[in-house]
N, C-alpha and C. Protein backbone atom coordinates (compact mmCIF):
# COMPACT_ATOMS: atom_id res chain seq x y z
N UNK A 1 46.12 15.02 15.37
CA UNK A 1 45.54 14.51 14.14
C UNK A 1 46.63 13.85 13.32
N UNK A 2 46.12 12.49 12.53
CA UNK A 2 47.20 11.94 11.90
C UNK A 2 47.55 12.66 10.83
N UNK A 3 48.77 13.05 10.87
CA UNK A 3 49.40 13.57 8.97
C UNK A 3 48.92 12.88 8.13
N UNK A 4 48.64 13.37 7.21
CA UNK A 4 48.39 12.80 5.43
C UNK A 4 48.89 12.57 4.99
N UNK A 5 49.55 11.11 4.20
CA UNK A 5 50.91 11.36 3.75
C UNK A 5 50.24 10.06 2.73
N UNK A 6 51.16 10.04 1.16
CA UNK A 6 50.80 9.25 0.42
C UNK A 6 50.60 8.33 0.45
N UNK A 7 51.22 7.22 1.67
CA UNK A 7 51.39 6.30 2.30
C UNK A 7 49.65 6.02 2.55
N UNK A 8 49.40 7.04 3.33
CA UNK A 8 47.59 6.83 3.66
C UNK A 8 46.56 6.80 2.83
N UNK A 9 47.11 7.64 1.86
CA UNK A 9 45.98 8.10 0.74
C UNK A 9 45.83 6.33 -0.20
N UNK A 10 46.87 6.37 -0.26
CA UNK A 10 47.47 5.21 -1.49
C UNK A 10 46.80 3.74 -0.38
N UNK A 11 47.01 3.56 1.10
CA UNK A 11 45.76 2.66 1.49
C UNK A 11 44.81 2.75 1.83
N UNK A 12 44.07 3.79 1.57
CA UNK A 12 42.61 4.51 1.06
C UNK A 12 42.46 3.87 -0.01
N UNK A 13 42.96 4.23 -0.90
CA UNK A 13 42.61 3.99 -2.22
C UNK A 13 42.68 2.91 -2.49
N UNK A 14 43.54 1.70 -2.05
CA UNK A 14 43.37 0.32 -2.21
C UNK A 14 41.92 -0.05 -1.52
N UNK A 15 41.51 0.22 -0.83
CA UNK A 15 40.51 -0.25 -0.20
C UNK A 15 38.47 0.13 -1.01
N UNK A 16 38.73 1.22 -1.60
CA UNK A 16 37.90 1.41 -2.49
C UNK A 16 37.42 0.18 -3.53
N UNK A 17 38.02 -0.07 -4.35
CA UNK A 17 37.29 -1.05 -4.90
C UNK A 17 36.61 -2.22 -4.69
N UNK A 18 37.06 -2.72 -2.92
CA UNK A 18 36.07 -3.57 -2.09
C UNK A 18 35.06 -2.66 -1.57
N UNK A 19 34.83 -1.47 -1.40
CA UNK A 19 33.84 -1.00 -1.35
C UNK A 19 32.84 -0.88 -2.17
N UNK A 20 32.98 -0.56 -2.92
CA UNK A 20 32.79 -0.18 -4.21
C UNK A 20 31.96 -1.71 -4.99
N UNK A 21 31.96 -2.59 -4.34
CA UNK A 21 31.58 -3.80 -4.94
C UNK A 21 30.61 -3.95 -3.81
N UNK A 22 31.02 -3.56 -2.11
CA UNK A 22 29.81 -4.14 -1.45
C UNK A 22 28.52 -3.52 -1.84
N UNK A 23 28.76 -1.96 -2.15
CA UNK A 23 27.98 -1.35 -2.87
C UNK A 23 26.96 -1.61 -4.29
N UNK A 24 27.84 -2.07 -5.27
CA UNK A 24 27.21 -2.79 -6.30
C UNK A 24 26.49 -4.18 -5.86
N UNK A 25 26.80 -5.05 -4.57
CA UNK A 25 25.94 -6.16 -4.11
C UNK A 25 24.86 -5.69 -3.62
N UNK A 26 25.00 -4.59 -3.08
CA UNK A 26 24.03 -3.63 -2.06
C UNK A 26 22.83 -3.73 -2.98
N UNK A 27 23.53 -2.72 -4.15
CA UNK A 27 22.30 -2.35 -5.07
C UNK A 27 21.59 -3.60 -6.09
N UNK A 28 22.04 -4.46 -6.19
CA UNK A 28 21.63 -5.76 -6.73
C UNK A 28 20.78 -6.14 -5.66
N UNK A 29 21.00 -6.28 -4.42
CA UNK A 29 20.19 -6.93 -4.01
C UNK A 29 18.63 -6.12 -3.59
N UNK A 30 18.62 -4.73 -3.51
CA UNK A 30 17.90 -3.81 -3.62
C UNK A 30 16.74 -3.87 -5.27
N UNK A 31 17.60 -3.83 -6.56
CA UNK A 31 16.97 -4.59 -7.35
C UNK A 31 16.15 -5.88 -7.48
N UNK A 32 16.91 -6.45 -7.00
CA UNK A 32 15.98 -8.03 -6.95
C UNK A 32 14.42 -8.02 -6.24
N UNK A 33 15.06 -7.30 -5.10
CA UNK A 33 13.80 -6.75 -4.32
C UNK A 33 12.67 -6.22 -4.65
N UNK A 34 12.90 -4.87 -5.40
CA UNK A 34 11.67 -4.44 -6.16
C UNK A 34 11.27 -5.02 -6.83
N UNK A 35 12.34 -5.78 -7.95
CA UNK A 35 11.46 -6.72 -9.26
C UNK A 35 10.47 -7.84 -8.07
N UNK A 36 10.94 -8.44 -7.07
CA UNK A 36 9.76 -9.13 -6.30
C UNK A 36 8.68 -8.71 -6.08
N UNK A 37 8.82 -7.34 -5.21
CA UNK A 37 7.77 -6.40 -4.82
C UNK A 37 6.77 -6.05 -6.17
N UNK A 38 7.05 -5.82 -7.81
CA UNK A 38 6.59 -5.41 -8.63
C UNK A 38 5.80 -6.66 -9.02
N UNK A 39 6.48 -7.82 -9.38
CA UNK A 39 6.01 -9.20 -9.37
C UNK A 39 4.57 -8.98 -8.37
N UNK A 40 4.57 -9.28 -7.22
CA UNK A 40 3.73 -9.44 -5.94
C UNK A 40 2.46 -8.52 -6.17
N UNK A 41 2.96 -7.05 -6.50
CA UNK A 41 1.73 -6.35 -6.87
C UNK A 41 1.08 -6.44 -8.22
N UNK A 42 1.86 -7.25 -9.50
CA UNK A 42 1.00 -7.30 -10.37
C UNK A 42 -0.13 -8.55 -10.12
N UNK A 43 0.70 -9.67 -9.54
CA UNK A 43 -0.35 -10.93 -9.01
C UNK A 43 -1.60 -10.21 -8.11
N UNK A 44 -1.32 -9.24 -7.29
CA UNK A 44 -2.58 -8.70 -6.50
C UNK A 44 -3.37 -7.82 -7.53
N UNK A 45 -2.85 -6.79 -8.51
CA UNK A 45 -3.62 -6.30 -9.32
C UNK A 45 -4.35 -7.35 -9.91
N UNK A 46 -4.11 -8.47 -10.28
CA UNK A 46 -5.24 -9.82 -11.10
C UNK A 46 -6.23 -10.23 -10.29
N UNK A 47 -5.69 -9.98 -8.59
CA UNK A 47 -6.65 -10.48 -8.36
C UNK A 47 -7.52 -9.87 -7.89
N UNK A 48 -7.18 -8.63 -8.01
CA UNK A 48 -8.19 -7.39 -7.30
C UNK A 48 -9.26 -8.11 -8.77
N UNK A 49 -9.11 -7.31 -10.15
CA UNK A 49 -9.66 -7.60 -11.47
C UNK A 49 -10.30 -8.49 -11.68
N UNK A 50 -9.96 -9.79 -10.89
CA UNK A 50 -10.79 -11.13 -10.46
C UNK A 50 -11.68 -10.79 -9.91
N UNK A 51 -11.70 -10.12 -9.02
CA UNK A 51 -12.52 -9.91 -7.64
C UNK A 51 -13.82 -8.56 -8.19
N UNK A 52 -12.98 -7.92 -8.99
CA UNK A 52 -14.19 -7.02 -9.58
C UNK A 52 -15.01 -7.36 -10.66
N UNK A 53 -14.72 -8.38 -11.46
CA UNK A 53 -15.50 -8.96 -12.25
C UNK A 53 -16.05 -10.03 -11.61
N UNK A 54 -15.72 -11.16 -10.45
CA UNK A 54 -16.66 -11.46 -9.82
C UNK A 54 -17.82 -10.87 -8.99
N UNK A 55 -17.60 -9.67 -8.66
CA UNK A 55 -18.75 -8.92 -8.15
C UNK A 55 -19.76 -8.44 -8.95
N UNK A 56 -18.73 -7.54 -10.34
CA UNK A 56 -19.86 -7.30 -11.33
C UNK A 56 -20.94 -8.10 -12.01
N UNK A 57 -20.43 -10.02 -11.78
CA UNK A 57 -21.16 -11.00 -12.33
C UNK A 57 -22.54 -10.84 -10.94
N UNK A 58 -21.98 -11.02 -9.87
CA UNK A 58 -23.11 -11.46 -9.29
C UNK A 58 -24.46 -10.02 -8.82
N UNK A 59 -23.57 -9.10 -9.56
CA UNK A 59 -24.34 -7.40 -8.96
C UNK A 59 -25.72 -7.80 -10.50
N UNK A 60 -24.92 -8.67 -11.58
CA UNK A 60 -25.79 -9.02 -12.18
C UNK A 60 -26.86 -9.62 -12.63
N UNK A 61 -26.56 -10.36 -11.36
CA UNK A 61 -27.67 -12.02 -11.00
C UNK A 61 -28.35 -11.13 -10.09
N UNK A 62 -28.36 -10.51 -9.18
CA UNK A 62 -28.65 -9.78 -8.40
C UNK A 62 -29.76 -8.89 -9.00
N UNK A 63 -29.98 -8.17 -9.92
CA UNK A 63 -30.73 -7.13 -10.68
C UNK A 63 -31.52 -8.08 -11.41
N UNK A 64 -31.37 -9.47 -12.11
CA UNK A 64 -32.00 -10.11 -12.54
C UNK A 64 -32.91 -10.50 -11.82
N UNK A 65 -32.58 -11.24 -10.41
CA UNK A 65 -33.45 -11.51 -9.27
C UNK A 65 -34.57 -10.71 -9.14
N UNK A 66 -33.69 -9.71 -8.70
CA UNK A 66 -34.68 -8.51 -8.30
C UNK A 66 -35.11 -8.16 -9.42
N UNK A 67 -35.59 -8.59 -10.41
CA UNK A 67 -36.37 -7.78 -11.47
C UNK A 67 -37.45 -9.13 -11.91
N UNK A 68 -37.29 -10.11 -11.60
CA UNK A 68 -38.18 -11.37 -11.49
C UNK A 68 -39.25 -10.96 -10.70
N UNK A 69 -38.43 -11.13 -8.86
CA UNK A 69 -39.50 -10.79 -8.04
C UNK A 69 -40.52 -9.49 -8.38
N UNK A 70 -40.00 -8.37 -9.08
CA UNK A 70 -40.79 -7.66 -8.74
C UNK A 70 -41.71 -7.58 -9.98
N UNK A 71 -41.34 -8.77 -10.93
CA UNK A 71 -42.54 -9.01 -11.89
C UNK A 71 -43.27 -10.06 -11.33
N UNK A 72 -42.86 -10.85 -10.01
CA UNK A 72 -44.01 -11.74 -9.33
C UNK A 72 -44.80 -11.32 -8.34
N UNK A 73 -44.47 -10.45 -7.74
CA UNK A 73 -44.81 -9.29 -6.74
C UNK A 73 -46.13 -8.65 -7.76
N UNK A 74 -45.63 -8.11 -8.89
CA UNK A 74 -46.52 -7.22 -9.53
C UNK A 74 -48.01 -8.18 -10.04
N UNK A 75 -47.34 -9.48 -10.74
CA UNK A 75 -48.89 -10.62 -10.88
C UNK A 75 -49.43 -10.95 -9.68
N UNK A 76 -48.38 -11.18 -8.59
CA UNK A 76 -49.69 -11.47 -7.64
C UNK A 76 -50.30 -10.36 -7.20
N UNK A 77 -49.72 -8.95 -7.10
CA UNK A 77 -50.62 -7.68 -6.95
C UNK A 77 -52.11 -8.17 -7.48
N UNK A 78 -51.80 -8.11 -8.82
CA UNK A 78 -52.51 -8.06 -9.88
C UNK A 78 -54.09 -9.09 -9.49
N UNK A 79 -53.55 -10.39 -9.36
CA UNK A 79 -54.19 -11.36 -8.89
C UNK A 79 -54.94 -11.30 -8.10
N UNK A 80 -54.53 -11.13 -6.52
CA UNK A 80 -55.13 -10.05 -5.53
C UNK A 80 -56.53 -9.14 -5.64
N UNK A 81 -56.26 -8.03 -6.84
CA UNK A 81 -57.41 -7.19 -7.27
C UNK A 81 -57.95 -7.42 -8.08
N UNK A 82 -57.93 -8.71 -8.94
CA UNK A 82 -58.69 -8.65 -9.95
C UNK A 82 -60.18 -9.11 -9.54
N UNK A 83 -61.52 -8.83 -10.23
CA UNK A 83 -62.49 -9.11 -9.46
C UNK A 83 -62.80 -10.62 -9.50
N UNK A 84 -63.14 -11.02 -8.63
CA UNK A 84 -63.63 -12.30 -8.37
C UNK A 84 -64.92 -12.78 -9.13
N UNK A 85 -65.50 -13.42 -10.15
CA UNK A 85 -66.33 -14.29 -11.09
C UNK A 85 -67.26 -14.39 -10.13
């Protein structure tokens, strides 16, 4: 095993602060990342919110429909049984 000697420690220790920076690039670029990823999911949350208020519009046309027909359904019932003159 190599001896320890100040000699080693002392070019250890020079070498740290290039570490020490790939590290801080590391984590920058790890940042950037999420702020994308956070970006990306708020654009999909809008459009989910898009997508649920376009449904709720047409769940509404929908009940309207169906509440027509079944007041034309119900006159021609009506029509149907009424007695004939």
């Amino acid at each position: 095993m190599a001896e320890v000697t100040s000699e080693l420690m002392f070019e250890l220790l020079k070498k740290l602060p290039q570490r020490f920076d790939r590290v801080d690039f590391a984590i920058s670029e790890l940042r950037a990342d999420h702020q994308t990823m956070r970006a990306q999911l708020h654009a999909l949350q809008g459009d989910v919110n898009n997508l649920r208020a376009t449904v709720g519009h047409f769940e509404s046309r929908l009940d309207r429909i169906d509440n027509r027909l079944e007041l034309r359904e119900f006159q021609e019932a009506q029509l149907r049984f009424e007695p004939q003159p």
